[in-house]
C-alpha atoms as a PDB file:
ATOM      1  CA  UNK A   1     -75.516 -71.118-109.132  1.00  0.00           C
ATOM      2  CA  UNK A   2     -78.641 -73.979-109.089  1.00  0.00           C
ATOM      3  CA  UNK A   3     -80.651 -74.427-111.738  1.00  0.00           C
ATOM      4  CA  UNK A   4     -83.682 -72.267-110.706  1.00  0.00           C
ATOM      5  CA  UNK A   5     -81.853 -69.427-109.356  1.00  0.00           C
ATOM      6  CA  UNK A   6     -80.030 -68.309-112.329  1.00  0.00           C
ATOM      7  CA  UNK A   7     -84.114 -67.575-113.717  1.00  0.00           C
ATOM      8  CA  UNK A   8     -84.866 -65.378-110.296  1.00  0.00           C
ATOM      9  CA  UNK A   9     -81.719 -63.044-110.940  1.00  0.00           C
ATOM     10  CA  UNK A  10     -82.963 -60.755-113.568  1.00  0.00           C
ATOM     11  CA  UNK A  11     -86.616 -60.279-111.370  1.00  0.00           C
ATOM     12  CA  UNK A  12     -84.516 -59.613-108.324  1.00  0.00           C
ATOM     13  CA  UNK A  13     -82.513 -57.142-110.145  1.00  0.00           C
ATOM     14  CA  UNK A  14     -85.721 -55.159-111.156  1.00  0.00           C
ATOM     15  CA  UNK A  15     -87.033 -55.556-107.699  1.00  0.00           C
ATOM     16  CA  UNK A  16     -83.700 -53.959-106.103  1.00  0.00           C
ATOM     17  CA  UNK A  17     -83.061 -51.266-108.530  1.00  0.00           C
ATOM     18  CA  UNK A  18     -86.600 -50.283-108.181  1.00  0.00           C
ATOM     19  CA  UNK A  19     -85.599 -50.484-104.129  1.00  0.00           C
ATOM     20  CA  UNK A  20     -83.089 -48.639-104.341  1.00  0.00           C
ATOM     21  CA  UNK A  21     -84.672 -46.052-106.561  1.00  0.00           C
ATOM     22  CA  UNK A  22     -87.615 -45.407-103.993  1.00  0.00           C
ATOM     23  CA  UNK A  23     -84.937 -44.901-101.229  1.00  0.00           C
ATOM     24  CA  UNK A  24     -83.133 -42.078-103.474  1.00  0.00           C
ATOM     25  CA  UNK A  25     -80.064 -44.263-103.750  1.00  0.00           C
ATOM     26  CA  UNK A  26     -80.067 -44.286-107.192  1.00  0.00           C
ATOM     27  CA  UNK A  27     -81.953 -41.629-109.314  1.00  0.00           C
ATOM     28  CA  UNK A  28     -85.093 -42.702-112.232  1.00  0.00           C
ATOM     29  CA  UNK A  29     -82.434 -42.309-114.598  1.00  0.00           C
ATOM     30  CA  UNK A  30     -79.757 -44.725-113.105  1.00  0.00           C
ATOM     31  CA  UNK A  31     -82.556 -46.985-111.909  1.00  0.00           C
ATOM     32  CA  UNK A  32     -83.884 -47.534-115.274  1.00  0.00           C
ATOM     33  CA  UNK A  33     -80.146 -48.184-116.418  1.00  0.00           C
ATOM     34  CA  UNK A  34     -79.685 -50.901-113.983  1.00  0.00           C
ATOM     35  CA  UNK A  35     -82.592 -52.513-115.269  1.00  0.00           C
ATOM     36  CA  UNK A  36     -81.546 -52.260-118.616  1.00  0.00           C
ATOM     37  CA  UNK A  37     -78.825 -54.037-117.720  1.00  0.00           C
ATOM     38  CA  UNK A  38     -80.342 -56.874-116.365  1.00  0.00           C
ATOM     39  CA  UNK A  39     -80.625 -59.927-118.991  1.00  0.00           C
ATOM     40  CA  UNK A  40     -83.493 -60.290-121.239  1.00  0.00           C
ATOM     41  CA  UNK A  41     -85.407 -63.423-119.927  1.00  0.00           C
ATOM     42  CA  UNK A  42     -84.901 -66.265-122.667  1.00  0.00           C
ATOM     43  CA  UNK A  43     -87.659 -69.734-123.027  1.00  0.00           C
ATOM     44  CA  UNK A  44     -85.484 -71.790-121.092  1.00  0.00           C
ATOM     45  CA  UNK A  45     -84.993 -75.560-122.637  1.00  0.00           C
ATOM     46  CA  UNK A  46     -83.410 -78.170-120.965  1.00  0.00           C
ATOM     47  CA  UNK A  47     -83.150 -81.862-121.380  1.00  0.00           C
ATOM     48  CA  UNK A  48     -85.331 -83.832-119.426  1.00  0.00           C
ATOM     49  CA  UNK A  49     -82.055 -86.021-118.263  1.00  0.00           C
ATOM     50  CA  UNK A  50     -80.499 -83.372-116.163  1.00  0.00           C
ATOM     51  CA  UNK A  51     -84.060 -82.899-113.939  1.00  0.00           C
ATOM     52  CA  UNK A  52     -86.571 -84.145-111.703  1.00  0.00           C
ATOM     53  CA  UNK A  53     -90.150 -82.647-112.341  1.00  0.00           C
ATOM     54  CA  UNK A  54     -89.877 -82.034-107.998  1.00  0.00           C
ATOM     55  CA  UNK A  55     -87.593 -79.129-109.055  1.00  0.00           C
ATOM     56  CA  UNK A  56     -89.810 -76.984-110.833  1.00  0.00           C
ATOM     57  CA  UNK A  57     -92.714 -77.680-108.553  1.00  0.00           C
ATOM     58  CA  UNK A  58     -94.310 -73.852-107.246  1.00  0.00           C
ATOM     59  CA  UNK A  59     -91.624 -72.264-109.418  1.00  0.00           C
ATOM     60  CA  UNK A  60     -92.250 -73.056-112.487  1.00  0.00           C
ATOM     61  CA  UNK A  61     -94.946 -74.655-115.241  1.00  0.00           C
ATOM     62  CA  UNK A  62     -93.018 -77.547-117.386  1.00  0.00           C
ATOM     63  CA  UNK A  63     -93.647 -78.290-121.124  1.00  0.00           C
ATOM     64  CA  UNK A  64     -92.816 -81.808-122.080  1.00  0.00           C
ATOM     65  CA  UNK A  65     -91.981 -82.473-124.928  1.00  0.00           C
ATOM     66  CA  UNK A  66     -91.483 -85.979-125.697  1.00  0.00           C
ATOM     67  CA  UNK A  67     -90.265 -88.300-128.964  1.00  0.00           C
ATOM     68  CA  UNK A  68     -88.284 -91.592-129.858  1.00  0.00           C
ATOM     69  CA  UNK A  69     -85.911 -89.850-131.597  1.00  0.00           C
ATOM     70  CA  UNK A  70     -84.711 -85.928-132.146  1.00  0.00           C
ATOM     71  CA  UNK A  71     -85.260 -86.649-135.700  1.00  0.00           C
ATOM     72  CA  UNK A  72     -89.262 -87.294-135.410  1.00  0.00           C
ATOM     73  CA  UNK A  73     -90.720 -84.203-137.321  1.00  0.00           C
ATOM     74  CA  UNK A  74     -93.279 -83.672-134.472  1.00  0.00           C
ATOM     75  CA  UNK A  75     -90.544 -83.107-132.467  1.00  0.00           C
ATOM     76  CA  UNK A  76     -88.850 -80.620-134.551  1.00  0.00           C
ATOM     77  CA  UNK A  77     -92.340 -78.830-135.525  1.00  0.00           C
ATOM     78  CA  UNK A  78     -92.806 -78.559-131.244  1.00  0.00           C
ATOM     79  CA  UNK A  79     -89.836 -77.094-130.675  1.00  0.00           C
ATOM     80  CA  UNK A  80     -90.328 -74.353-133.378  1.00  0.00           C
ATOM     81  CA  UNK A  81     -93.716 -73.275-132.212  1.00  0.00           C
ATOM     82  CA  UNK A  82     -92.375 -73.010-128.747  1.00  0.00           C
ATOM     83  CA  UNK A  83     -89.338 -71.114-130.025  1.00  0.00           C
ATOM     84  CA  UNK A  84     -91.544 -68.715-132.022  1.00  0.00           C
ATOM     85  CA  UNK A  85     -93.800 -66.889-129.262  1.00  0.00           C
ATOM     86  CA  UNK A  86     -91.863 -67.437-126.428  1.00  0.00           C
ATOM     87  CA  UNK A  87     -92.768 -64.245-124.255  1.00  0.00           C
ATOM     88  CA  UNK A  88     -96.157 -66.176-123.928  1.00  0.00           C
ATOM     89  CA  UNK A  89     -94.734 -68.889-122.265  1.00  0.00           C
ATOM     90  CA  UNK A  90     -92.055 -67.114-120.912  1.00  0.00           C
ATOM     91  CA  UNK A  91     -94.928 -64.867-119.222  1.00  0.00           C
ATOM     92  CA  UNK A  92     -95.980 -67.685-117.935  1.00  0.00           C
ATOM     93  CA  UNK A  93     -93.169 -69.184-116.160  1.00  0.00           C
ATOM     94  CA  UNK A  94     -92.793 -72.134-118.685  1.00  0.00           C
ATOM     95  CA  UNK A  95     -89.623 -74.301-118.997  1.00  0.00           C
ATOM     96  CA  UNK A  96     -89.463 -76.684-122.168  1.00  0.00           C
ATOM     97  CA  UNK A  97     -88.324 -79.991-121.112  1.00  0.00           C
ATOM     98  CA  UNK A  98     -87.543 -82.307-123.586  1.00  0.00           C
ATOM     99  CA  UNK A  99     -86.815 -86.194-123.844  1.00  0.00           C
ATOM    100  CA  UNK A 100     -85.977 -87.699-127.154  1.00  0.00           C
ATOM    101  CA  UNK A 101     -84.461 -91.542-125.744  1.00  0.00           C
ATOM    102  CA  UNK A 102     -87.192 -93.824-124.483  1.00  0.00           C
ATOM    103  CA  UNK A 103     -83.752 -96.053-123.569  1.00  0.00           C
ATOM    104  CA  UNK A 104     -82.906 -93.935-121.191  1.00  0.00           C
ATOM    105  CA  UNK A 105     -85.947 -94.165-118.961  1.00  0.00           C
ATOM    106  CA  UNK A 106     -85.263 -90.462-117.190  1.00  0.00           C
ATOM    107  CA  UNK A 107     -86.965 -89.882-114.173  1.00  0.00           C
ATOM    108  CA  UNK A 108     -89.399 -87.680-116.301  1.00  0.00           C
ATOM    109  CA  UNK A 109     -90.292 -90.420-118.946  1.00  0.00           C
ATOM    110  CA  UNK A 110     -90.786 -92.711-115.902  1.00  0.00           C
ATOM    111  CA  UNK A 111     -93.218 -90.583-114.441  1.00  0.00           C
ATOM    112  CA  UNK A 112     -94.995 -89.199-117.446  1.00  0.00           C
ATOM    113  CA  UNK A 113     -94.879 -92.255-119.427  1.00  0.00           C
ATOM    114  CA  UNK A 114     -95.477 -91.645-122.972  1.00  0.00           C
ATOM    115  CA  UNK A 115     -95.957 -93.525-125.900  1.00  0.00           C
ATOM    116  CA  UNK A 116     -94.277 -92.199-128.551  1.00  0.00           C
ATOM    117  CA  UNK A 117     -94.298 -88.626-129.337  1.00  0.00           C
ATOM    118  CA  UNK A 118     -96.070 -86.233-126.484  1.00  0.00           C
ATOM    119  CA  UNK A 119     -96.211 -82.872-125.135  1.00  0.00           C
ATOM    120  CA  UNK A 120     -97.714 -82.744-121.584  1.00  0.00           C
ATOM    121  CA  UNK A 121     -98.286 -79.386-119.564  1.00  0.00           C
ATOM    122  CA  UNK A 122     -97.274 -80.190-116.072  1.00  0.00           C
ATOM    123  CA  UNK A 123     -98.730 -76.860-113.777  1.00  0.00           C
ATOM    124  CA  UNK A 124     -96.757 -75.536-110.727  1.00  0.00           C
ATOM    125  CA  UNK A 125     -98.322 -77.690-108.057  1.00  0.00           C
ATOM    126  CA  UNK A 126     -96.678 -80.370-110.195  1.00  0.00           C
ATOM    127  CA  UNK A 127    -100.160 -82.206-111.670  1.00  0.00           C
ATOM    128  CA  UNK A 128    -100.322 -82.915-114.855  1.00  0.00           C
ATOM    129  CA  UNK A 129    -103.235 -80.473-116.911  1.00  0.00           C
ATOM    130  CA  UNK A 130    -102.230 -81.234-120.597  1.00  0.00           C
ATOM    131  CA  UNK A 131    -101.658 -84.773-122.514  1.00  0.00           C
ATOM    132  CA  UNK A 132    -101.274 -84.486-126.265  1.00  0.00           C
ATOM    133  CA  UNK A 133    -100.231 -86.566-128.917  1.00  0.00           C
ATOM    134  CA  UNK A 134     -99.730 -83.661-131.779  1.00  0.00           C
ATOM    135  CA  UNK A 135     -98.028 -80.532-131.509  1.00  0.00           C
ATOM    136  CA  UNK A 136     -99.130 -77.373-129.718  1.00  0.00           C
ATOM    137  CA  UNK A 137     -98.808 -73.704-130.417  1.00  0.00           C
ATOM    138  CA  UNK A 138     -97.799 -71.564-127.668  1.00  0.00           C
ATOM    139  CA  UNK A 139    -101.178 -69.517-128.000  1.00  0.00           C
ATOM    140  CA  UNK A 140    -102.965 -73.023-127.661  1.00  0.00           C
ATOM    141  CA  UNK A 141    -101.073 -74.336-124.595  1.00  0.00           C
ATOM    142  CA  UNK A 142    -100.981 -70.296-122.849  1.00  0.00           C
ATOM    143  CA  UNK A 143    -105.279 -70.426-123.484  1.00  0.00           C
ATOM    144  CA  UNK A 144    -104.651 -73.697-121.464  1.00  0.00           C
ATOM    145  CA  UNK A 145    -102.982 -72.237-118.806  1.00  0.00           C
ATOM    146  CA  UNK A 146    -104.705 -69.574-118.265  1.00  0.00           C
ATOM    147  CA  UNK A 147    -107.741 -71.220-117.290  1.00  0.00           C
ATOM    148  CA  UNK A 148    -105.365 -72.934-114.414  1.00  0.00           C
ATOM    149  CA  UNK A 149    -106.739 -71.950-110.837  1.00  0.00           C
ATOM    150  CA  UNK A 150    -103.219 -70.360-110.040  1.00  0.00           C
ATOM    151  CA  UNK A 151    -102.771 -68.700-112.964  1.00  0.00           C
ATOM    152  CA  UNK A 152    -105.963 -67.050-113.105  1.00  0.00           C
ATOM    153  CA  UNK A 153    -104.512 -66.050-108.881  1.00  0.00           C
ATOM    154  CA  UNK A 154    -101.536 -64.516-110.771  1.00  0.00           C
ATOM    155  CA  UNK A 155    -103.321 -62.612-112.653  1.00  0.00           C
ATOM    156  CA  UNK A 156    -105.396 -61.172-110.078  1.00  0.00           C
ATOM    157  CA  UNK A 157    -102.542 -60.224-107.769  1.00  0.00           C
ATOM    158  CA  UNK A 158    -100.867 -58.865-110.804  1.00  0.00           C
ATOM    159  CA  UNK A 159    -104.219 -55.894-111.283  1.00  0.00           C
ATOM    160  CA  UNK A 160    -104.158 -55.257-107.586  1.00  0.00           C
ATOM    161  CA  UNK A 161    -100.422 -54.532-107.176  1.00  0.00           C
ATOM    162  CA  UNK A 162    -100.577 -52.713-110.631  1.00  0.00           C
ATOM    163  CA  UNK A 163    -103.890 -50.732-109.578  1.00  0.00           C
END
């Protein structure tokens, strides 16, 4: 299973239980079962070594989160106020990328560059919105992108198919 496909599963198992609900297959009891079943989505965080930003781009919005070393308490006080909302990012189709060894030059640090410790909000047509060299809430950087052209799209489409 790839990378971005293992986030699409749960949203396609909504979509076809709902499917299969409208057809009669399945009845609003068992329909809301299967969808029970299907995982809670989780903030995803990966290491910045095992991507290229061209991956996420149209699929996803990237939060980088970069530092010299893990131990930088930056760093650590990013990560935990990512980890504490994350259905706002989540929402928001937001994967937390991190990169904590400037020796490593990763495709991501070479294209991002930073100096030192820096979060960067990358949107999903892969341009970088966000450059900042102290940690971010995830009510600060969600304000952010939702002032994004496509977000503000989503958003739209999301009232019309919901009204």
């Amino acid at each position: 299973m790839t990378r971005l496909n293992r986030f699409l599963i749960p949203a396609v198992g909504l979509v076809a239980s709902a499917f299969l609900a409208a057809l009669g297959a399945l009845t609003p009891a068992s329909a809301q079962d299967v969808a029970a079943d299907a995982p809670t989505p989780q903030l995803q965080i990966m290491s910045a070594a095992d991507v290229t930003l061209e991956e996420f781009r149209w699929v996803n919005r990237l939060v980088v989160v970069f530092a010299d070393t893990p131990a930088d308490p930056r760093f650590n006080e990013q990560i935990e106020l990512l980890t504490s909302r994350p259905s706002e990012l989540i929402e928001r189709d937001v994967i937390i990328l991190t990169d904590t060894d400037p020796g490593a030059a990763t495709s991501v640090r070479t294209a991002l560059r930073p100096r030192g410790f820096q979060i960067t909000l990358i949107g999903k047509d892969g341009e970088v919105e966000l450059r900042k060299p102290s940690p971010w809430s995830s009510r600060e950087l969600s304000r952010s992108i939702d002032k994004m052209p496509l977000r503000k799209q989503e958003i739209r489409e999301r009232k019309a198919q919901a009204g």
